[in-house]
Protein backbone atom coordinates (compact mmCIF):
# COMPACT_ATOMS: atom_id res chain seq x y z
CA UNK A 1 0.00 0.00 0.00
CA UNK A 2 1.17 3.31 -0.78
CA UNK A 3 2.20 5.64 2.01
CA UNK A 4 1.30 8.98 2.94
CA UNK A 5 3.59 12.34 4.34
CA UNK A 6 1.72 14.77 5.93
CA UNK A 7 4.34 17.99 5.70
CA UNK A 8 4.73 21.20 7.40
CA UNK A 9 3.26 20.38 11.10
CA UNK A 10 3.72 23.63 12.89
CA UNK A 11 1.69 23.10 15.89
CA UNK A 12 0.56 20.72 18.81
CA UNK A 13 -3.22 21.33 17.46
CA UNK A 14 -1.29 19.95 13.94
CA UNK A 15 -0.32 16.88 15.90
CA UNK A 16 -3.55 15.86 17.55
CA UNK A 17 -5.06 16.60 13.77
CA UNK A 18 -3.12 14.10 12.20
CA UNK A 19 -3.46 11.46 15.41
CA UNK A 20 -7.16 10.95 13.99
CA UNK A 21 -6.14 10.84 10.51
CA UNK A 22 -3.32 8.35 11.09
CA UNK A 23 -0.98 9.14 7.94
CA UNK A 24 2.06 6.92 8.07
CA UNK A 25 4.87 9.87 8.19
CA UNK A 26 4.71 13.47 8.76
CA UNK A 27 7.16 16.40 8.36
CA UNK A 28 9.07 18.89 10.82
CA UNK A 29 10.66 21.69 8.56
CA UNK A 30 13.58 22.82 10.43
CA UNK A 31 14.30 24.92 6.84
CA UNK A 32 15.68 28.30 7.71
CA UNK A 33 13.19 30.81 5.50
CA UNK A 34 10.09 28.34 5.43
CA UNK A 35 6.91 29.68 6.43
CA UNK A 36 6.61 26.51 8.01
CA UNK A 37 9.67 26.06 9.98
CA UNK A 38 9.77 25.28 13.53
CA UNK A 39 11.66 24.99 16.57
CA UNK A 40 13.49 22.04 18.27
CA UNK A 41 11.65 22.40 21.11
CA UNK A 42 8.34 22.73 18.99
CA UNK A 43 9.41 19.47 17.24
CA UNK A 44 10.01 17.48 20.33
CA UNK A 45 6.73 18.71 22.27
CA UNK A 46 5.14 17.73 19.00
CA UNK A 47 6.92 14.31 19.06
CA UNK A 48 5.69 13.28 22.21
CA UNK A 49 2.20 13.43 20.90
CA UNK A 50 2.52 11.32 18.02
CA UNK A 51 0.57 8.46 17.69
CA UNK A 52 2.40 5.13 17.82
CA UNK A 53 3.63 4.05 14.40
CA UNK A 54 3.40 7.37 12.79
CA UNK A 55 7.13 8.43 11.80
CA UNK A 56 8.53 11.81 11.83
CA UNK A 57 10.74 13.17 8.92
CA UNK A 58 13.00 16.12 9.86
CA UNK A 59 13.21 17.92 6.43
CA UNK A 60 17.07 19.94 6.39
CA UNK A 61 18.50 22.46 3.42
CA UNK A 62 22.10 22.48 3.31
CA UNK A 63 21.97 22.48 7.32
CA UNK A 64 24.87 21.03 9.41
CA UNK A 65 25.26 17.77 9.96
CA UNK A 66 25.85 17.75 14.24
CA UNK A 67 22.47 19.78 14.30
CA UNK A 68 20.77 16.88 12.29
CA UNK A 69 22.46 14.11 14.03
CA UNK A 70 21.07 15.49 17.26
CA UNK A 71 17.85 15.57 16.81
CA UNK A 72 18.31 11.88 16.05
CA UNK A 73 19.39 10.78 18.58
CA UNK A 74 17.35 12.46 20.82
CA UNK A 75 14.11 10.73 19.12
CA UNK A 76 12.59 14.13 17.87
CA UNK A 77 12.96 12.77 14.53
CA UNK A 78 13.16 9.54 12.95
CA UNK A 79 13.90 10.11 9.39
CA UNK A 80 15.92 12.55 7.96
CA UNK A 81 14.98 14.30 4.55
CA UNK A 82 17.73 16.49 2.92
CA UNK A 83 15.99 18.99 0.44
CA UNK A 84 18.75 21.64 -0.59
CA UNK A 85 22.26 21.10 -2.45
CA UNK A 86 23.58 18.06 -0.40
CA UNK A 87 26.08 16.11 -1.71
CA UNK A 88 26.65 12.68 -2.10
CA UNK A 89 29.40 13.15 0.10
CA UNK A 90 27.31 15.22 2.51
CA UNK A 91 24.53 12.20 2.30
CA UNK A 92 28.01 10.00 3.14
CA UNK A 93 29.18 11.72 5.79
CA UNK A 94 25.28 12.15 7.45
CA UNK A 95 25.26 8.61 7.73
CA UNK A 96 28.14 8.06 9.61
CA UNK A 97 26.56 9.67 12.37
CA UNK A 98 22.67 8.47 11.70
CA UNK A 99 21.49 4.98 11.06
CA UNK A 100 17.77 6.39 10.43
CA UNK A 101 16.78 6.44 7.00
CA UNK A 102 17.55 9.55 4.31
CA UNK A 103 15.63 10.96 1.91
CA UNK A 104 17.34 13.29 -0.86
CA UNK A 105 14.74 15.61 -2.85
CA UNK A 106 15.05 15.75 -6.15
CA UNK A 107 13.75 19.30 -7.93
CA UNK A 108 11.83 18.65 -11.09
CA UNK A 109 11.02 21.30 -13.88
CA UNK A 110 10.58 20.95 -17.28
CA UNK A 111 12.66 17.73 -17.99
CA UNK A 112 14.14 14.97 -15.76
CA UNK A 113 17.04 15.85 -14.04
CA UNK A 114 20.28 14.33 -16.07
CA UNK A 115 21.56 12.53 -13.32
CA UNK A 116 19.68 11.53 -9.67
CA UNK A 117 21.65 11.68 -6.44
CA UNK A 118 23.56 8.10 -4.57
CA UNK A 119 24.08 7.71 -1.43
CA UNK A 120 20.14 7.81 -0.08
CA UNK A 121 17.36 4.95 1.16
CA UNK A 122 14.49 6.72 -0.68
CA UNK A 123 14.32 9.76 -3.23
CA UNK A 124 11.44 12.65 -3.20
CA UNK A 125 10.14 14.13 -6.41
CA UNK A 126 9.12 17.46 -6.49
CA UNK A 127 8.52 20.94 -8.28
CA UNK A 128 11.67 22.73 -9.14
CA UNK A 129 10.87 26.48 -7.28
CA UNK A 130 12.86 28.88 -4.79
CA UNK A 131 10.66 27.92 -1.91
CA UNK A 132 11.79 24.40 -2.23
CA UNK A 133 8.76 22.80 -1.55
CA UNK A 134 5.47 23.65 0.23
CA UNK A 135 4.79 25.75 -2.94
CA UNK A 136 1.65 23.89 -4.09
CA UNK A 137 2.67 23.74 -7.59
CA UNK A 138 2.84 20.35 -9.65
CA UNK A 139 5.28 19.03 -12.25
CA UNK A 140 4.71 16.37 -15.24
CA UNK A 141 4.01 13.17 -13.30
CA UNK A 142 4.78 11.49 -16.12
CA UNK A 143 8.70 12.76 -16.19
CA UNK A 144 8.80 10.05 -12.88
CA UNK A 145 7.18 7.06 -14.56
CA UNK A 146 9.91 5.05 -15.42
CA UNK A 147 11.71 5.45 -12.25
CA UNK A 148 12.55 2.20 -10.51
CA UNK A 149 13.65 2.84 -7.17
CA UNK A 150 11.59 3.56 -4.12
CA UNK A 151 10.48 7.36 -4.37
CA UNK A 152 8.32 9.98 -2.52
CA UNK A 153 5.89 12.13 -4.93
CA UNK A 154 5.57 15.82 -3.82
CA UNK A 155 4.65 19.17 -5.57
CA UNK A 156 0.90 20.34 -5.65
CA UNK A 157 -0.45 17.04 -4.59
CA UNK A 158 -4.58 17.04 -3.10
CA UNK A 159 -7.52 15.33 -3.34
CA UNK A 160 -8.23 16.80 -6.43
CA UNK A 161 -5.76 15.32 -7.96
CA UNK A 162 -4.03 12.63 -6.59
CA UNK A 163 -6.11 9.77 -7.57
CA UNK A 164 -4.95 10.82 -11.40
CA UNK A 165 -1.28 11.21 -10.58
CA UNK A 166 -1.37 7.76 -8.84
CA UNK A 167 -2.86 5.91 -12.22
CA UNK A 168 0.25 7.40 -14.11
CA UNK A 169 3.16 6.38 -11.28
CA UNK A 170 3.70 4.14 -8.80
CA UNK A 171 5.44 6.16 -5.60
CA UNK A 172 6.29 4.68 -2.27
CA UNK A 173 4.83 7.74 -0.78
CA UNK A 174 2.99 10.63 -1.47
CA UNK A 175 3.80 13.51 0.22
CA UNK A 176 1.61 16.28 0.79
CA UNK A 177 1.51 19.81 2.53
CA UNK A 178 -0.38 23.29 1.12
CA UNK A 179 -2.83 20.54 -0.42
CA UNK A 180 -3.82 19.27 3.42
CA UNK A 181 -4.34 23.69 4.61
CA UNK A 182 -7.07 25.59 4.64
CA UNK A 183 -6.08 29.42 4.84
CA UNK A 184 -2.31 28.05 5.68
CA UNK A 185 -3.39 25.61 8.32
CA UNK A 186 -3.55 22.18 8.52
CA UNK A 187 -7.54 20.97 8.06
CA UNK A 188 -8.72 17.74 9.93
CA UNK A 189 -11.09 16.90 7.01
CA UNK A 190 -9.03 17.56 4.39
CA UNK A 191 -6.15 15.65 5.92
CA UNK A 192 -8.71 12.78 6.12
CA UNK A 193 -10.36 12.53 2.76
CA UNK A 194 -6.87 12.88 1.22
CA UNK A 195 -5.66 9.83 3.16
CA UNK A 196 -9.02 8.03 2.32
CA UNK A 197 -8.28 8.26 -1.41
CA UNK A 198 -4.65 6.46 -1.13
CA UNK A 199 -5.76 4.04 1.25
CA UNK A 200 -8.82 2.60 -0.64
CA UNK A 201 -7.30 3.36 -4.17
CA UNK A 202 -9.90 5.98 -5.09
């Protein structure tokens, strides 16, 4: 079954939204210049809230690696997804300090990109703009259907439309954030009709 990211939590009111919704990951933006960035301290009160089984992905650009690594190992976050200019030797080095799984975004624009990046347990697809990611805007699903290694699907992603993007590809995960707001925040009902449509293939 496919899985589903819920992005962008910014509050504890976020966390007991998607506790009845039960998606199977969702995201802490620690992204300096996101409009949905947070705190560690709003990340770990957040944390302890979670639902049992629901994973939390710490989503980094170009942010240091000790910083990262800490929030590890504290528990605040289980997954770590690296959406600016790392390196493979950045993703290299990471993992010599983390053994939690990485996820390395992958911009998309008008074409596939030449080359993807090594080095990661999962890639994330999405549109190619300056606010990397959150934006709301899609890309040409169909630039991502021949990939064959396990991938997250982001970029403009709701209920409107992500029954059609799923008939073209076939992610691991679909990851969704502006799609899930009302008026910038998370809604409950939105949140749970989205999940609805992955879960019984609508």
């Amino acid at each position: 079954m496919i899985k589903v990211k819920i992005c962008g939590l910014c509050t504890v009111e976020d966390a007991g939204k998607v506790n009845r919704c039960l998606p199977d990951y969702v995201g802490f933006v620690f992204a300096e210049g996101s409009k949905r960035r947070i705190t560690c301290s709003q990340a770990r009160e957040m944390k302890k809230m979670l639902a049992a089984g629901i994973r939390a992905v710490g989503v980094f650009v170009n942010q240091e690696i000790p910083m990262i690594a800490g929030l590890v190992r504290e528990g605040i976050i289980d997954v770590v997804q690296l959406h600016g200019d790392e390196s493979i030797r950045d993703i290299l080095e990471l993992r010599r300090h983390v053994s939690c799984p990485v996820i390395k975004a992958v911009p998309v624009g008008n074409t596939f990109p030449a080359r993807l990046p090594a080095g990661a347990d999962y890639l994330l697809f999405d549109t190619a703009t300056r606010e990397r990611g959150g934006s709301g805007k899609r890309f040409d699903w169909a630039l991502v259907a021949s990939v064959n290694v396990p991938f997250f699907l982001a970029g403009g992603l709701n209920e409107e439309n992500v029954s059609e993007a799923l008939q073209m590809i076939s992610p691991y995960c679909v990851d969704v954030s502006s799609g899930v707001e009302t008026d910038g925040v998370k809604d409950e009902e939105k949140m749970r009709r989205f999940i609805r449509l992955i879960r019984e293939g609508k």
